[in-house]
N, C-alpha and C. Protein backbone atom coordinates (compact mmCIF):
# COMPACT_ATOMS: atom_id res chain seq x y z
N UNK A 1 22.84 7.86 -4.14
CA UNK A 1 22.31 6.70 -3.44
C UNK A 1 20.99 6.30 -4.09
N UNK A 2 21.17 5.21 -4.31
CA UNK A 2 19.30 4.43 -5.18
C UNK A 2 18.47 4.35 -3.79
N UNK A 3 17.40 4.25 -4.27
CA UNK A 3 16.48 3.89 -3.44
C UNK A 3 16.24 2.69 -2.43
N UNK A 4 16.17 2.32 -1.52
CA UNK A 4 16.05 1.11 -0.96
C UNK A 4 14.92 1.01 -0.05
N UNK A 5 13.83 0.59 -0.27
CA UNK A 5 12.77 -0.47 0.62
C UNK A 5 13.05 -1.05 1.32
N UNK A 6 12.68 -0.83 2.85
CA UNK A 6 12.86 -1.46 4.10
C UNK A 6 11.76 -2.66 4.56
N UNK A 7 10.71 -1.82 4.01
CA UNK A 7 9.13 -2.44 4.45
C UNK A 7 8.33 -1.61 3.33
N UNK A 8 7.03 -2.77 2.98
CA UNK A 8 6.01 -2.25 2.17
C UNK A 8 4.59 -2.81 3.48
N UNK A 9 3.87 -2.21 3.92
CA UNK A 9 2.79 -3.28 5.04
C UNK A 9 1.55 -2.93 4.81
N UNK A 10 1.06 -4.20 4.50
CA UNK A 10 -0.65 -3.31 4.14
C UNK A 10 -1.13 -3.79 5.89
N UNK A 11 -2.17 -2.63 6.51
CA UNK A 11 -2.58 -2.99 7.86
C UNK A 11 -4.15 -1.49 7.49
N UNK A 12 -4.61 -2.15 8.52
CA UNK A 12 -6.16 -1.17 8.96
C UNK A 12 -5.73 0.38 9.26
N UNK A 13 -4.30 0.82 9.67
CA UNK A 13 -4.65 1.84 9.88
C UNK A 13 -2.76 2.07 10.59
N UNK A 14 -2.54 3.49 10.47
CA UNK A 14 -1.20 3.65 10.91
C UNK A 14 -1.21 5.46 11.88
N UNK A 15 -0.60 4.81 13.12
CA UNK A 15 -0.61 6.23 14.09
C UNK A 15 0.85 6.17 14.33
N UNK A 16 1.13 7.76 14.16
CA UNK A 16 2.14 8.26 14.51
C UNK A 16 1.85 9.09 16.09
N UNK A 17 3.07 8.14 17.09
CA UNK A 17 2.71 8.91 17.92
C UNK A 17 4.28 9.22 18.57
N UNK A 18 4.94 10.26 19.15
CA UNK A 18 6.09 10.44 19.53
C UNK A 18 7.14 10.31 18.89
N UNK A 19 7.00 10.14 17.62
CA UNK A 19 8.21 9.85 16.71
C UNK A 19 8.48 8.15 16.37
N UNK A 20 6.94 7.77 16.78
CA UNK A 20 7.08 5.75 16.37
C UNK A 20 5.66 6.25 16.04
N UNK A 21 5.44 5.19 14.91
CA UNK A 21 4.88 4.58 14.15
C UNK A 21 4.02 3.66 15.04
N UNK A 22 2.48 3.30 14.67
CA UNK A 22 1.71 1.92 14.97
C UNK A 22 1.25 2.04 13.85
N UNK A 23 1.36 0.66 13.41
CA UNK A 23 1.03 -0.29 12.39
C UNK A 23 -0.34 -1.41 12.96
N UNK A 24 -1.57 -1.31 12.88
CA UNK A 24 -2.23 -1.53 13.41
C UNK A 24 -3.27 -2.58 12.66
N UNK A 25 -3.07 -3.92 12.46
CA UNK A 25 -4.13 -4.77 12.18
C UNK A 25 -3.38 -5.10 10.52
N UNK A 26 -2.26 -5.80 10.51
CA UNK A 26 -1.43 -6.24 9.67
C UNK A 26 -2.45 -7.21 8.77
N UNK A 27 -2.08 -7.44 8.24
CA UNK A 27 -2.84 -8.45 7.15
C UNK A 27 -2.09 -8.99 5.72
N UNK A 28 -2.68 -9.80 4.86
CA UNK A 28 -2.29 -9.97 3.54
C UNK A 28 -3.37 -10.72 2.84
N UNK A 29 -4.76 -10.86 3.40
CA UNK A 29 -5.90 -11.32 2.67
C UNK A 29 -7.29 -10.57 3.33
N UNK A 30 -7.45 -10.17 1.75
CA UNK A 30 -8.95 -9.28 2.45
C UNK A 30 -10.10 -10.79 1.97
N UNK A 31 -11.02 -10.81 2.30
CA UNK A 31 -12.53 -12.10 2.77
C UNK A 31 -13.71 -11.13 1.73
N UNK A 32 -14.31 -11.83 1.31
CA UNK A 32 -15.40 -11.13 0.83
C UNK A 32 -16.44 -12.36 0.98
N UNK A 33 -17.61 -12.21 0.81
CA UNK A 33 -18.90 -12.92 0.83
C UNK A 33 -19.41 -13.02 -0.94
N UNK A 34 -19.24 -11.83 -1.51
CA UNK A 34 -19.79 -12.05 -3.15
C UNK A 34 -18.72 -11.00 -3.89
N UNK A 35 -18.82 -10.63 -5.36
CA UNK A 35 -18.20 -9.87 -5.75
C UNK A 35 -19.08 -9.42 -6.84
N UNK A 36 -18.80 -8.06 -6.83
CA UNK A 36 -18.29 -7.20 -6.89
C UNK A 36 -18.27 -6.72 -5.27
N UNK A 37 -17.13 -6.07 -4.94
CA UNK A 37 -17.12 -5.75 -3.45
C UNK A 37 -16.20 -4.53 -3.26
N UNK A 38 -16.19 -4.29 -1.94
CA UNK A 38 -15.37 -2.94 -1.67
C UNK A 38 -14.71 -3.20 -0.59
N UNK A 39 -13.75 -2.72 0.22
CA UNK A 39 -13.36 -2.68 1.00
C UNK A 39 -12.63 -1.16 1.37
N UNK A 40 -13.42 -1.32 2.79
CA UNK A 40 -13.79 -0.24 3.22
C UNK A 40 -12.62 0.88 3.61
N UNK A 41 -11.85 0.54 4.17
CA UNK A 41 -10.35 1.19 4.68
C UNK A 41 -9.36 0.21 5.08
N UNK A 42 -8.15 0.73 4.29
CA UNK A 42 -6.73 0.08 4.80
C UNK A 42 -5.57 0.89 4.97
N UNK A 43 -4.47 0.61 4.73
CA UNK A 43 -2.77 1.57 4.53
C UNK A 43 -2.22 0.76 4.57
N UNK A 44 -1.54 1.38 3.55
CA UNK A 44 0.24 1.06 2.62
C UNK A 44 0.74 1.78 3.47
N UNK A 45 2.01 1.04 4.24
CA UNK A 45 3.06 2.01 4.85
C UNK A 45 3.83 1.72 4.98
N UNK A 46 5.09 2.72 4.02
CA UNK A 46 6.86 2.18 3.69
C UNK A 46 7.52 3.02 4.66
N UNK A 47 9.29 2.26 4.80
CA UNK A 47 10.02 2.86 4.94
C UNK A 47 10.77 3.18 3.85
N UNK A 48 11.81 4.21 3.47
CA UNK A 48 12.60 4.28 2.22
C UNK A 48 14.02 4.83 2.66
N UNK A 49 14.49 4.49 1.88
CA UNK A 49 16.01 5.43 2.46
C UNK A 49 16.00 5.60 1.44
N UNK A 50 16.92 7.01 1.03
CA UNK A 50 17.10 7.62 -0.30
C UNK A 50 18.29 8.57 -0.15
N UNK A 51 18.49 9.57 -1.38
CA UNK A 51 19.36 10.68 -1.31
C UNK A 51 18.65 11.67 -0.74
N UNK A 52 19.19 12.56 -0.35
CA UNK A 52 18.46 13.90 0.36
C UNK A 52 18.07 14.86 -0.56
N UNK A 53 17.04 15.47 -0.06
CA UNK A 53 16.28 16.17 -1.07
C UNK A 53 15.08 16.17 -1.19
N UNK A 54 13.95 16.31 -2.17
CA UNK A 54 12.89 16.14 -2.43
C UNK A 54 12.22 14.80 -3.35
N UNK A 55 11.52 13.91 -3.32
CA UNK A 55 11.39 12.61 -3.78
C UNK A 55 9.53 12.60 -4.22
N UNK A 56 9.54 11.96 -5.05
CA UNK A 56 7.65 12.09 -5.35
C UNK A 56 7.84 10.50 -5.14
N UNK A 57 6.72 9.88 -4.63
CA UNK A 57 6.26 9.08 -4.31
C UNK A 57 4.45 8.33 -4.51
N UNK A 58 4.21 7.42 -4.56
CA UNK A 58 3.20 6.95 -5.56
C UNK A 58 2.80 5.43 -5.38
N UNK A 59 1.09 5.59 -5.83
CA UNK A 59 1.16 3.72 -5.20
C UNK A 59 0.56 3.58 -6.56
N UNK A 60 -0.04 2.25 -7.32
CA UNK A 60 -0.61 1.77 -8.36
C UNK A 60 -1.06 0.40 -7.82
N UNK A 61 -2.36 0.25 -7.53
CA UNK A 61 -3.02 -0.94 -7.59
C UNK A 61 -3.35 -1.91 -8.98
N UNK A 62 -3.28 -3.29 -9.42
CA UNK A 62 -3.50 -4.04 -9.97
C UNK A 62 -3.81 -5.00 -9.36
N UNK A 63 -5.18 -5.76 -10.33
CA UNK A 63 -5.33 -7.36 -10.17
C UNK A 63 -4.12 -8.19 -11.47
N UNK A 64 -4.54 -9.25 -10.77
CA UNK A 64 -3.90 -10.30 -11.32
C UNK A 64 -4.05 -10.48 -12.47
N UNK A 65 -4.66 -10.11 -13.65
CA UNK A 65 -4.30 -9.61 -14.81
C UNK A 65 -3.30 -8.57 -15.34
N UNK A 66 -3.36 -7.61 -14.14
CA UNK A 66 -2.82 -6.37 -14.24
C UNK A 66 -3.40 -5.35 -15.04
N UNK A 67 -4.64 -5.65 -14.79
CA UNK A 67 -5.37 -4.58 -15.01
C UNK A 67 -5.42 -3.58 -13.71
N UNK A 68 -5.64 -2.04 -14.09
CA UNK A 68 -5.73 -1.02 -12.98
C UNK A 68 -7.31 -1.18 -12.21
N UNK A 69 -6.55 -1.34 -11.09
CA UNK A 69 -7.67 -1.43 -9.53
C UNK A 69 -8.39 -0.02 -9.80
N UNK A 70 -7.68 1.39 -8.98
CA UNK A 70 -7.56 2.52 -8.84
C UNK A 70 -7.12 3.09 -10.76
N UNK A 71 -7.13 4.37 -10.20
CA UNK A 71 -5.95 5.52 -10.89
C UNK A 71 -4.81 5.40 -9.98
N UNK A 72 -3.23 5.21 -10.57
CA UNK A 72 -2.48 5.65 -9.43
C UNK A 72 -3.00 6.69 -8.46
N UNK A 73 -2.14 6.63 -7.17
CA UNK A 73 -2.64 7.76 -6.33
C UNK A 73 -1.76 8.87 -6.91
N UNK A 74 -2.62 10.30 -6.31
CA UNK A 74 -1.66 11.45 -6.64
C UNK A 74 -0.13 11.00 -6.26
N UNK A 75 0.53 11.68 -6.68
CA UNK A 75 2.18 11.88 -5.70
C UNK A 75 2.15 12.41 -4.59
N UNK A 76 2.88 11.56 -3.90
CA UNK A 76 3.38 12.63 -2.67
C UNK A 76 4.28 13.29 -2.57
N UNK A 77 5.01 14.41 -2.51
CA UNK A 77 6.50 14.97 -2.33
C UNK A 77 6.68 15.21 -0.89
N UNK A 78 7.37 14.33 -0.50
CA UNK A 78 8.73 13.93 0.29
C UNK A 78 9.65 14.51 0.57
N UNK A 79 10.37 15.00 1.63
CA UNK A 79 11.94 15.40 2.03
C UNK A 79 12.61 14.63 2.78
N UNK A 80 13.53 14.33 1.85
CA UNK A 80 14.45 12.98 3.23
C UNK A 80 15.56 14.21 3.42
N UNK A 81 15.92 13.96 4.78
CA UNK A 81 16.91 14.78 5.21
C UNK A 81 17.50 13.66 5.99
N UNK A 82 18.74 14.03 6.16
CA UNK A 82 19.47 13.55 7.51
C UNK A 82 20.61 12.88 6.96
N UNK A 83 21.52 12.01 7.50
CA UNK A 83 22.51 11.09 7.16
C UNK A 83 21.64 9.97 6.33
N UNK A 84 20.92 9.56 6.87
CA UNK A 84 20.25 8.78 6.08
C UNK A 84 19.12 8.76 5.20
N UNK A 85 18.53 10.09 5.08
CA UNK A 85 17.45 10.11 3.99
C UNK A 85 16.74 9.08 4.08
N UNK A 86 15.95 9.07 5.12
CA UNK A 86 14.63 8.14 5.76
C UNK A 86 13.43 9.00 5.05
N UNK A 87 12.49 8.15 4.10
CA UNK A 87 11.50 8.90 4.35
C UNK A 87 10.32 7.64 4.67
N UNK A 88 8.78 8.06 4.97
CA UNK A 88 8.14 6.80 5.04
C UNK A 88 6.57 7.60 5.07
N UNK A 89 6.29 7.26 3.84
CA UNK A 89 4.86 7.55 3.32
C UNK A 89 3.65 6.40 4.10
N UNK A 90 2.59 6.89 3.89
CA UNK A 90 1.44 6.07 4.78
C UNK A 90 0.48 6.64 3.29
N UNK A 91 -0.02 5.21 2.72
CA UNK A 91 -0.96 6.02 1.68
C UNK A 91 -2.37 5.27 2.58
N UNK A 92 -3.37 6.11 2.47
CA UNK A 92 -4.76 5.91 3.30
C UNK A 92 -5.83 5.30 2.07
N UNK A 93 -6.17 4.14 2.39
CA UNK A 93 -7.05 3.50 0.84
C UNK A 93 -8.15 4.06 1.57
N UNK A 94 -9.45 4.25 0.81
CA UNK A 94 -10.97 4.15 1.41
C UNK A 94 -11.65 3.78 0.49
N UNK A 95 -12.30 2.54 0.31
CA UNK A 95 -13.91 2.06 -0.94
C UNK A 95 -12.31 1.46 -2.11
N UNK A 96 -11.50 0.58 -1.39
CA UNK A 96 -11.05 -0.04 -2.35
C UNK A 96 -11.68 -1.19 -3.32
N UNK A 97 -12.17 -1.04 -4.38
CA UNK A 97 -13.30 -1.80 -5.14
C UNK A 97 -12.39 -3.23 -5.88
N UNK A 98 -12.75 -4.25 -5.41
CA UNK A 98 -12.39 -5.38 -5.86
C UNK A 98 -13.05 -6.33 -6.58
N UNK A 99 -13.17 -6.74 -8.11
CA UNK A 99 -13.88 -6.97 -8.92
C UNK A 99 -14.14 -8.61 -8.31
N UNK A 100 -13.18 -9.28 -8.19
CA UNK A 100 -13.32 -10.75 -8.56
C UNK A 100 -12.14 -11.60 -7.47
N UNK A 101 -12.39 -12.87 -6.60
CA UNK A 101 -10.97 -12.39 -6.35
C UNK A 101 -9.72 -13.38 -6.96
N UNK A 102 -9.17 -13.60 -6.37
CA UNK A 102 -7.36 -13.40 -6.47
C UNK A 102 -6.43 -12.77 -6.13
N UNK A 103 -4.79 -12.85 -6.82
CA UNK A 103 -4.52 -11.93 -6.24
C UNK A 103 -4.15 -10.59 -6.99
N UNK A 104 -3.57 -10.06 -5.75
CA UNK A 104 -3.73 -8.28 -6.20
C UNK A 104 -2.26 -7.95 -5.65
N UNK A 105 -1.82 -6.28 -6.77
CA UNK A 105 -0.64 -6.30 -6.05
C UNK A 105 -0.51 -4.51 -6.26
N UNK A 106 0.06 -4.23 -4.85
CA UNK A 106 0.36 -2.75 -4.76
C UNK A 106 1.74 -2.45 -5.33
N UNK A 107 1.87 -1.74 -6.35
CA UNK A 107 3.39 -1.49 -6.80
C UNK A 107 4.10 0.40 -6.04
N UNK A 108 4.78 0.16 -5.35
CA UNK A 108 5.22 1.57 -5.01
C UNK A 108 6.76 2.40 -5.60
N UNK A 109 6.27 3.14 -6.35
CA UNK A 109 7.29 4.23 -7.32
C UNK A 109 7.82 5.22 -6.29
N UNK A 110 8.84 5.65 -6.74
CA UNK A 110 9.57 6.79 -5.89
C UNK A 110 10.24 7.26 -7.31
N UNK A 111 9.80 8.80 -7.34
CA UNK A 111 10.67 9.50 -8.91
C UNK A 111 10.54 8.70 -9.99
N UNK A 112 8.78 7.85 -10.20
CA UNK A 112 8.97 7.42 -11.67
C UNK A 112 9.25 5.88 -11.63
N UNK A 113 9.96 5.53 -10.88
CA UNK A 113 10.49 3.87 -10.78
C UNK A 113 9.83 3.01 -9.84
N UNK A 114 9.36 1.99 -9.99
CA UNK A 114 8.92 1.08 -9.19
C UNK A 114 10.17 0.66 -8.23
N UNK A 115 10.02 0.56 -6.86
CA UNK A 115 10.66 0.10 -6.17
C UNK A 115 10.19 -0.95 -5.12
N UNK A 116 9.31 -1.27 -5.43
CA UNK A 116 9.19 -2.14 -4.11
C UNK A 116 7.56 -2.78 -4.37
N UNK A 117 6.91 -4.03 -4.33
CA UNK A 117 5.53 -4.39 -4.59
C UNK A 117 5.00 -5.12 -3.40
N UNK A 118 3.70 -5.07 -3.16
CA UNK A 118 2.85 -5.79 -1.90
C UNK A 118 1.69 -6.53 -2.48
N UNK A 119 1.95 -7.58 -2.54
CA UNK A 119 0.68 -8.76 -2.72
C UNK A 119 0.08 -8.95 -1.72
N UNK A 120 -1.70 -9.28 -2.11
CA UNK A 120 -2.51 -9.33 -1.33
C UNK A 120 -3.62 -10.12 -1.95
N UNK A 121 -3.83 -11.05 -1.41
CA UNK A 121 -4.89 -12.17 -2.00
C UNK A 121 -6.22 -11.85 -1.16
N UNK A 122 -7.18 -11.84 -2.33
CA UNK A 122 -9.10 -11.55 -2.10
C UNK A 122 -8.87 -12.73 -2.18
N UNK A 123 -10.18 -13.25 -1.16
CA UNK A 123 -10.97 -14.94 -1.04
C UNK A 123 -12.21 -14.52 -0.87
N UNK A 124 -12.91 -15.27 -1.82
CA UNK A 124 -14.72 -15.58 -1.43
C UNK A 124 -14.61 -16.18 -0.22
N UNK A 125 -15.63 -16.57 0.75
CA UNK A 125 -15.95 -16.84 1.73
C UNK A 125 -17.52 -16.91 1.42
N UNK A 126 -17.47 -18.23 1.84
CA UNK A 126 -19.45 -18.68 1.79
C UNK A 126 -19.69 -18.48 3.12
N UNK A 127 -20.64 -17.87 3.33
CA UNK A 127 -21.69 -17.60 4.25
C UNK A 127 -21.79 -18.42 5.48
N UNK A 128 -21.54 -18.98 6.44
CA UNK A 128 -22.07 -20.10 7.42
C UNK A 128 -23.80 -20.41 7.30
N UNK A 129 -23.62 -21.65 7.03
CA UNK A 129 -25.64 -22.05 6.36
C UNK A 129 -25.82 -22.30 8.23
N UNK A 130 -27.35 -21.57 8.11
CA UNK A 130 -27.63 -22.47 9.69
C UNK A 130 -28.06 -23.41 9.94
């Protein structure tokens, strides 16, 4: 069985509670005032269906050049079990550094292969003059 992407979601923050998921403060444009800038905390959080077994998993940030944001993140290793080999990673960003803006795009690998990408557009934002 190949891999299949259900959901890629960038949001503020993700709780597991009872066997569900909150996805908490969804988004697809981070605001800045000047640049060079950071942003402070977010999460990537997939679903995947796969074969059963063990799976490495992986995010890679780029701007719109495609130049590297980050270093990929480490891997994660994964066990999908079940009839359906569900698995669903939560990667935790913190001091994501954003040069300039535009847009930007999260690419997510499973075993090496890109499977699935999340765009996300930076905007300047001027100040309110008083």
């Amino acid at each position: 069985m190949s891999a299949k992407l259900h959901y890629l979601i960038l949001c503020d923050g993700v709780t597991a509670v009872q066997g569900k998921k909150y996805l908490l403060g969804i988004f697809k444009t981070i605001f800045a005032g000047k640049f060079p800038c950071m942003h402070p905390e977010c999460a990537l959080a997939a679903e995947i269906s796969c074969s059963e077994g063990e799976h490495s998993v992986s995010v890679h940030i780029v701007d719109s050049s495609g130049k590297d944001v980050l270093p990929p993140t480490p891997e994660l290793k994964l066990k999908a079990d079940g009839p359906f080999g569900i698995i669903d990673p939560v990667f935790q960003l913190r001091n994501l550094p954003l040069q300039k803006p535009g847009m930007y795009q999260f690419q997510l690998s499973m075993d090496g292969e890109v499977i699935g990408v999340r765009d996300f557009l930076v905007e300047k934002v001027n100040p309110p003059q008083p």
